[in-house]
Protein backbone atom coordinates (compact mmCIF):
# COMPACT_ATOMS: atom_id res chain seq x y z
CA UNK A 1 171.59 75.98 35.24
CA UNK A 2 174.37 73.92 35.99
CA UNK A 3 174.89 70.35 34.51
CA UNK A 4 176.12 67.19 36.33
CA UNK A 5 178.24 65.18 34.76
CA UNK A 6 177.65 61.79 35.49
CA UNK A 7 181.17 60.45 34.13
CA UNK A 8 183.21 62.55 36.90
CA UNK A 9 185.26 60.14 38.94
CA UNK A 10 184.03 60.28 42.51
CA UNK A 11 187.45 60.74 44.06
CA UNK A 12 187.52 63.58 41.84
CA UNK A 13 184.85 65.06 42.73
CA UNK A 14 186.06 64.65 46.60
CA UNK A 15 189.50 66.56 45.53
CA UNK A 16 187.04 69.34 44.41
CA UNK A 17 185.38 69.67 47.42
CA UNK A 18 188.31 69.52 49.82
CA UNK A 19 189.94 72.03 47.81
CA UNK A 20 187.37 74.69 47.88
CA UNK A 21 186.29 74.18 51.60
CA UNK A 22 189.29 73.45 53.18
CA UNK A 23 190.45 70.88 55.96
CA UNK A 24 188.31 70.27 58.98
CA UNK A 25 188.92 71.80 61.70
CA UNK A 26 189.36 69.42 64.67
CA UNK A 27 187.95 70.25 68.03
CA UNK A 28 190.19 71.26 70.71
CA UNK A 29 190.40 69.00 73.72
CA UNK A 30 189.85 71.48 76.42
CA UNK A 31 186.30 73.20 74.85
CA UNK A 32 185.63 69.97 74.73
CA UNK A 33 186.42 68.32 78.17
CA UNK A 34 184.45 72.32 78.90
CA UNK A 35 181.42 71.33 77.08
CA UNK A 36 180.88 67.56 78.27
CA UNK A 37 181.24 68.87 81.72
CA UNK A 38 178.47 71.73 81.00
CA UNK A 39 175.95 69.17 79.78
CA UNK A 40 176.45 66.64 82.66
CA UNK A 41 176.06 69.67 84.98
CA UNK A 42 172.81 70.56 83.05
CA UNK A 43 171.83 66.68 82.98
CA UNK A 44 172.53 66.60 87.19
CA UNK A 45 170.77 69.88 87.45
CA UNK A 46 167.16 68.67 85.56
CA UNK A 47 167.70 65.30 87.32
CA UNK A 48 167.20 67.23 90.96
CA UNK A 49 164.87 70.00 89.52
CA UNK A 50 162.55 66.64 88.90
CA UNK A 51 163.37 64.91 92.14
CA UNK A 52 162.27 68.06 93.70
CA UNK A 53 159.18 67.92 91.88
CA UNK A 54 158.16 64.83 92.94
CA UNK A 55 159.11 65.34 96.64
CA UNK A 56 156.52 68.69 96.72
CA UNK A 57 153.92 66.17 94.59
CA UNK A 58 153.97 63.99 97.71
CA UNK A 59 154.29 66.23 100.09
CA UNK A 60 151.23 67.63 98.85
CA UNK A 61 149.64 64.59 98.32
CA UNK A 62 150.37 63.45 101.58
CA UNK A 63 149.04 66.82 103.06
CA UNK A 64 145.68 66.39 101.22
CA UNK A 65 145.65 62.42 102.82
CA UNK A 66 146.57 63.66 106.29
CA UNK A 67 143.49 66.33 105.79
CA UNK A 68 141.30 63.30 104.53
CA UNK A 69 141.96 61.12 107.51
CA UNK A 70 141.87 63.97 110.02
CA UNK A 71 138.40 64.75 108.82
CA UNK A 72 136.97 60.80 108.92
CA UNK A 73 138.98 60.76 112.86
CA UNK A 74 136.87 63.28 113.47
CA UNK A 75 133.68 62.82 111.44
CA UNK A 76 132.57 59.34 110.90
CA UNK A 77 129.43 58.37 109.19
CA UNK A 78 128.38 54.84 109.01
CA UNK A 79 125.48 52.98 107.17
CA UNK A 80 124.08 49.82 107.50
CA UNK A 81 122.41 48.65 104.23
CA UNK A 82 120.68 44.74 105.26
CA UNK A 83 118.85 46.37 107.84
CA UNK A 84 115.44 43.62 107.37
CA UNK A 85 117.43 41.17 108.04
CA UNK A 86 119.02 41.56 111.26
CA UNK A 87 116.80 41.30 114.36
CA UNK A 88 117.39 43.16 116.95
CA UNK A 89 118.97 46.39 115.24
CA UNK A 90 117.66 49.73 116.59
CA UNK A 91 119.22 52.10 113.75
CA UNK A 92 120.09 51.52 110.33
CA UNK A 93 122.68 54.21 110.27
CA UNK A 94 125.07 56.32 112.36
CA UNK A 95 127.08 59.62 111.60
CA UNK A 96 129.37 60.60 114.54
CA UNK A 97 131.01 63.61 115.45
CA UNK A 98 133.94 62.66 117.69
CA UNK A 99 134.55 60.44 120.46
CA UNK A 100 131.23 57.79 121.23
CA UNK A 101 131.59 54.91 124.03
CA UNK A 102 129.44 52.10 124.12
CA UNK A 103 128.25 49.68 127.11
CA UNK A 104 125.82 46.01 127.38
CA UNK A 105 125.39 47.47 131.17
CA UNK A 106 126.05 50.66 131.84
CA UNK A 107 128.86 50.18 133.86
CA UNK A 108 131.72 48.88 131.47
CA UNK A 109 132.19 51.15 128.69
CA UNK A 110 134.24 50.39 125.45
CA UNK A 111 135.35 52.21 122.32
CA UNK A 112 133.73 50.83 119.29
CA UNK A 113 132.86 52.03 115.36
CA UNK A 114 129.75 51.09 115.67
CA UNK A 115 127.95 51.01 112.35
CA UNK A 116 124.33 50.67 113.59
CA UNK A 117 122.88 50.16 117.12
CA UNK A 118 121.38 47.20 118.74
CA UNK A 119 118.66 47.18 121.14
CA UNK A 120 120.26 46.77 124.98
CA UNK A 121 123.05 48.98 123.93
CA UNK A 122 123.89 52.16 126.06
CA UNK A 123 125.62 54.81 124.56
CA UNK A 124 127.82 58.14 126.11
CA UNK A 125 128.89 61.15 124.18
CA UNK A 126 131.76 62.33 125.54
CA UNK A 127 132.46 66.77 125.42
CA UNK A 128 132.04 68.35 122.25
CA UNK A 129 130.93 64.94 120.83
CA UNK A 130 127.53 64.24 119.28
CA UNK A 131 125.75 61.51 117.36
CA UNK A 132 123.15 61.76 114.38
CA UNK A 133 121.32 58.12 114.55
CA UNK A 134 118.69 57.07 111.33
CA UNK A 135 116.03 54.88 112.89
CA UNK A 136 114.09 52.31 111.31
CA UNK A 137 111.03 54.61 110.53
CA UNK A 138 113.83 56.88 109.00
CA UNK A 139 113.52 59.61 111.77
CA UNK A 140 116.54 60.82 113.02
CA UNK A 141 117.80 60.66 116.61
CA UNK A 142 120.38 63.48 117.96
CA UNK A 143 122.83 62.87 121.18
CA UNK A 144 123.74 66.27 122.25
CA UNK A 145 127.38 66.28 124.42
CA UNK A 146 127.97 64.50 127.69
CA UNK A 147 124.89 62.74 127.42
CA UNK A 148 123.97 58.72 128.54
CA UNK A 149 120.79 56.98 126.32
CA UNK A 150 120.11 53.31 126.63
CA UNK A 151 118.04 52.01 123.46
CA UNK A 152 115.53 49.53 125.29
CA UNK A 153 114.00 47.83 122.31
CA UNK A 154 113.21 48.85 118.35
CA UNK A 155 110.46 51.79 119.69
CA UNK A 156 112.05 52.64 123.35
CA UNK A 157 115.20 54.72 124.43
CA UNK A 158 115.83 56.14 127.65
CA UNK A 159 117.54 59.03 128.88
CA UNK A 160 119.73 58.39 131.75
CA UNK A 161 121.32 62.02 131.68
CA UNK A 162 121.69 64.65 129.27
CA UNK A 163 119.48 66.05 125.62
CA UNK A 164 118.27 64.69 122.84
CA UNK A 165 116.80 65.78 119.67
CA UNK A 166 114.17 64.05 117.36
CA UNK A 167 113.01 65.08 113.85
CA UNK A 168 109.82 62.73 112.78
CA UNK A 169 108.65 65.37 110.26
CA UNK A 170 109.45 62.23 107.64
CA UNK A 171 108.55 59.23 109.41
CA UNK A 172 107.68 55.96 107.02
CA UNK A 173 106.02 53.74 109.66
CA UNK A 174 103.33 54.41 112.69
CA UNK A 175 104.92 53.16 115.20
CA UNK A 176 106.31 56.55 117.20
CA UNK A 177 109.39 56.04 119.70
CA UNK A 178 108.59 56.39 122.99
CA UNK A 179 111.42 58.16 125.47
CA UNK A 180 111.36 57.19 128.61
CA UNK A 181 112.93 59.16 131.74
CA UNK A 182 111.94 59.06 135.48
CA UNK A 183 109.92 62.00 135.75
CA UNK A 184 107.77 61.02 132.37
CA UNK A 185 107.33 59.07 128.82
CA UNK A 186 107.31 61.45 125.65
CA UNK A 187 105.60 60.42 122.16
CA UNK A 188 105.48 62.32 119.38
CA UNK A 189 103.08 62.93 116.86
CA UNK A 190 104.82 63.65 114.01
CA UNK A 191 107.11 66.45 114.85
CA UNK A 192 110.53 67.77 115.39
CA UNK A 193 110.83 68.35 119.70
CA UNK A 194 114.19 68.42 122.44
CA UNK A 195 114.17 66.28 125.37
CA UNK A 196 116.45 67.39 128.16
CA UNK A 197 116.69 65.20 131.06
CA UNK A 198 118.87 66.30 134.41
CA UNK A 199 119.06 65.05 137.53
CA UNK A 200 115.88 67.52 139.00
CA UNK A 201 113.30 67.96 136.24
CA UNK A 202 113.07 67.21 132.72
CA UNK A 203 112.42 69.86 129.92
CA UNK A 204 110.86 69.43 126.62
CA UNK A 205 110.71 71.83 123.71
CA UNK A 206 108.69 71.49 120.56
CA UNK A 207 109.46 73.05 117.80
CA UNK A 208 106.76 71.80 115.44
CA UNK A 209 103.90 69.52 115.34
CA UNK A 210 102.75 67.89 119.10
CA UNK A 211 103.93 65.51 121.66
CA UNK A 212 102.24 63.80 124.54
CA UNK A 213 103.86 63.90 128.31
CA UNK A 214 102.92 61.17 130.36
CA UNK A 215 103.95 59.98 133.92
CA UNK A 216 101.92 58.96 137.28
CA UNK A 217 101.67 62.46 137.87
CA UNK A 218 101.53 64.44 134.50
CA UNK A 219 99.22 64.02 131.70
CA UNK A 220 99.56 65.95 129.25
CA UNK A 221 100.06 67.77 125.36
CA UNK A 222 102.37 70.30 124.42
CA UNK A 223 101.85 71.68 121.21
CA UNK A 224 104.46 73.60 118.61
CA UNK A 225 106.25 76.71 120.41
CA UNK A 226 106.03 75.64 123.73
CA UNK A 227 108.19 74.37 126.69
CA UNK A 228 107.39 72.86 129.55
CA UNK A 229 109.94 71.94 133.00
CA UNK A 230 108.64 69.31 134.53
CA UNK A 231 110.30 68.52 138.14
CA UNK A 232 110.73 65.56 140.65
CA UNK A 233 106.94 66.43 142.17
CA UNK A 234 105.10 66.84 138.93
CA UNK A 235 105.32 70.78 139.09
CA UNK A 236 105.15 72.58 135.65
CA UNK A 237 106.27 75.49 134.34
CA UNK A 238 105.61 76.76 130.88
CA UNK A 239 106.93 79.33 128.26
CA UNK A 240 106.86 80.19 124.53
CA UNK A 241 110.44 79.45 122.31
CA UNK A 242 110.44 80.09 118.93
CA UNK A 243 112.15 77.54 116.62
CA UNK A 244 115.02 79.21 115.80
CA UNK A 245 115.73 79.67 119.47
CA UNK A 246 119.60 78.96 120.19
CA UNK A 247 118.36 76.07 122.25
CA UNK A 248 118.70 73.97 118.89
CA UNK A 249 121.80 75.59 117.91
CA UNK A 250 123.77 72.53 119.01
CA UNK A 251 121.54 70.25 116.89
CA UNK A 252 123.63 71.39 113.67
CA UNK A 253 126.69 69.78 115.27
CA UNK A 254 124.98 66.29 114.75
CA UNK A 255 123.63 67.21 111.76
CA UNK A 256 124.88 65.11 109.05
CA UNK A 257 126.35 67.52 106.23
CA UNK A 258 124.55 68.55 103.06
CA UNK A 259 125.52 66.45 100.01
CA UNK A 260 125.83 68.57 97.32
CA UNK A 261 126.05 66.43 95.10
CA UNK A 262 123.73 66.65 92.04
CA UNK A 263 121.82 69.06 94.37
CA UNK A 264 119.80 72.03 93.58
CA UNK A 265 119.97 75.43 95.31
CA UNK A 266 115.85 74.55 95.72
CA UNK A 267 117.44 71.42 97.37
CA UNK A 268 119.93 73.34 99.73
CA UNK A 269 116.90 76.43 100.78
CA UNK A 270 114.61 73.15 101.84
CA UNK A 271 117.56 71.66 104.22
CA UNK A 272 118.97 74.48 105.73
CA UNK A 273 115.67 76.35 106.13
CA UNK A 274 114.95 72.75 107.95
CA UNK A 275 117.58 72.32 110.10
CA UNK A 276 117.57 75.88 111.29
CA UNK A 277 113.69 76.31 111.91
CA UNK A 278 113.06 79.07 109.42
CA UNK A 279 110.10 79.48 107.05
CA UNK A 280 110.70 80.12 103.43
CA UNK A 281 109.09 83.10 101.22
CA UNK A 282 110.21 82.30 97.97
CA UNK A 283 108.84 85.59 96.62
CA UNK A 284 107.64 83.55 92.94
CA UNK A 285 111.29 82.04 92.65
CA UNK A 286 110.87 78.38 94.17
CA UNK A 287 110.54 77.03 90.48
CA UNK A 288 113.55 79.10 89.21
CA UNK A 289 116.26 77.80 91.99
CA UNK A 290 114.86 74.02 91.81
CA UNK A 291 116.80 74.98 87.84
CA UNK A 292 119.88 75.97 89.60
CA UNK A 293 122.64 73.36 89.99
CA UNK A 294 125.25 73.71 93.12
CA UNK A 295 128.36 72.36 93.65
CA UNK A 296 131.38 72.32 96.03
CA UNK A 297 131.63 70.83 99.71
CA UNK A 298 130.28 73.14 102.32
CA UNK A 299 130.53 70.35 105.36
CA UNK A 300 133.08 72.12 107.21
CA UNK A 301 131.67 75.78 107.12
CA UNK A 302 129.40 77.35 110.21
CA UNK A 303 125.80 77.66 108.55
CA UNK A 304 126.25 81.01 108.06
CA UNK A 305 129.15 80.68 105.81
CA UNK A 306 127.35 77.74 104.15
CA UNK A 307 124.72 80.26 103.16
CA UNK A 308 126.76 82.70 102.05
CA UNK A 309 128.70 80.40 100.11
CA UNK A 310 125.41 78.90 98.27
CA UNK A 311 124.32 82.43 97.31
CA UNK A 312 127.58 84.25 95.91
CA UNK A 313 127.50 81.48 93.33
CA UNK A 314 124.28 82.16 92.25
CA UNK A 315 122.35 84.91 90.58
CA UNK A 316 119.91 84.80 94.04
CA UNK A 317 120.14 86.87 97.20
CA UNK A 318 118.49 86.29 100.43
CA UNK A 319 117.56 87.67 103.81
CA UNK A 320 116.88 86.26 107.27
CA UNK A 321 114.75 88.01 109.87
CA UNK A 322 112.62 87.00 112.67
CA UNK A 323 112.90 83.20 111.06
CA UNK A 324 111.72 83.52 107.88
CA UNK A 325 114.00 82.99 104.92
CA UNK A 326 113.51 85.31 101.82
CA UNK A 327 114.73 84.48 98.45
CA UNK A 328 115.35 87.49 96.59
């Protein structure tokens, strides 16, 4: 063990050291001009290696924001939440899918983003655009493509030209909309039908429940599965359609998407099974998928993608034929 002596002189102690260790060495100018350069190049270097970083962070950014506004140019849902206490107001809210022009007269058309509609308003759908419209008895309304509708009053629309779709199956109120064309008046009684007026004849198809067909010269009630062409004279002709027909087909393009959103797969079977005209056999499993929890945005997929999605995350399979839905 070695001792210190605390009455060593400190400069003596210095002289020690310096003796056994030597003079120090002093750097040599060039190494270190050499090394102050190589850590400023290293300093420039992580300087643009983080600039660059931040450039492909907003490009990305502003990618995913481009994407976002693309989808709301194209896709535009609107709601209008004091409904009671506007007069006047034919829908409480609107979900577009692309371009919509509006008109007081049917003559002078205008642009708009219309977030409800107001009795005396006409309204045009333009190609490949359609128009998903919640009415006050919280049925829905669907505006097929290059179709004209004027919305007479709170319980009256007529169709100038074109096809429309209306799903009552949920209706709050009793007070059924009436649609008016010049060959006949259609009400429903609670169902889910297709009006298609042209220039000749007008064509209904029902794909569940009844509606009545009234004019001067028809009288009349077409039930679930049936169509009926109705022309100029009053002449009828009849046939069955199914309803999964791919008559309705263009109903999904108005169709405002499924939320997913604390949704179950029970949830997401119910809708699409809905909106496609299917029947479900839940072979004993309805209680087991209302357990299963989905997630994930499935607005922009066909809807046979959208199933397909659904089911790979899931321990469920299905099958489709001759509309009816399995769960398996």
């Amino acid at each position: 063990m070695t001792k210190i002596n605390n009455t060593d002189q400190p400069n003596d102690n210095i002289d020690s050291i310096l003796k056994n260790h030597g003079k120090r060495i002093q750097p040599n100018e060039l190494m270190a001009r050499r090394a102050m350069k190589n850590v400023h190049t290293h300093w420039q270097a992580n300087i643009e290696k983080q600039q660059q970083k931040k450039k492909q962070r907003q490009t990305y950014f502003f990618r995913i924001a481009a994407t976002v506004l693309l989808f709301i140019g194209t896709s535009v849902f609107f709601k209008y939440s004091d409904f009671n206490n506007t007069q006047g107001v034919f829908s409480t809210e609107q979900f577009v899918q692309g371009d919509i022009s509006y008109s007081t007269d049917g003559i002078n058309w205008y642009e708009s983003d219309q977030k409800y509609i107001e009795q005396g308003i006409w309204l045009k759908t333009k190609n490949n655009s359609y128009t998903n419209i919640t009415l006050a008895d919280n049925s829905t309304l669907r505006v097929n493509q290059n179709s004209i509708i004027e919305f007479l009053n709170l319980s009256e629309v007529r169709i100038i030209n074109g096809e429309i779709y209306h799903d009552a199956d949920n209706v709050n109120k009793t007070n059924p909309l009436t649609i008016i064309t010049n060959i006949g008046n259609i009400q429903h009684i609670g169902t889910r039908y297709l009006v298609n007026k042209s220039t000749d004849d007008l064509k209904v198809s029902v794909r569940n429940g009844l509606v009545n067909i009234t004019s001067e010269k028809v009288n009349r009630q077409l039930q679930s599965g049936k169509q009926v062409t109705i022309n100029n004279t009053g002449i009828q002709s009849e046939e069955d359609i199914s309803s999964y027909d791919v008559l309705w087909n263009w109903t999904q393009l108005a169709a405002q998407p499924f939320n997913s959103q604390g949704k179950s797969l029970n949830d997401f079977i119910v809708w699409y099974a809905h909106e496609n005209g299917y029947q479900v056999n839940w072979n004993n499993l309805q209680a087991k998928t209302k357990r299963v929890k989905i997630t994930g945005d499935i607005s922009q997929l066909n809807k046979s993608q959208q199933i397909k999605t659904i089911f790979l995350s899931t321990t469920f399979d299905y099958e489709i034929n001759q509309g009816i839905l399995s769960i398996l």
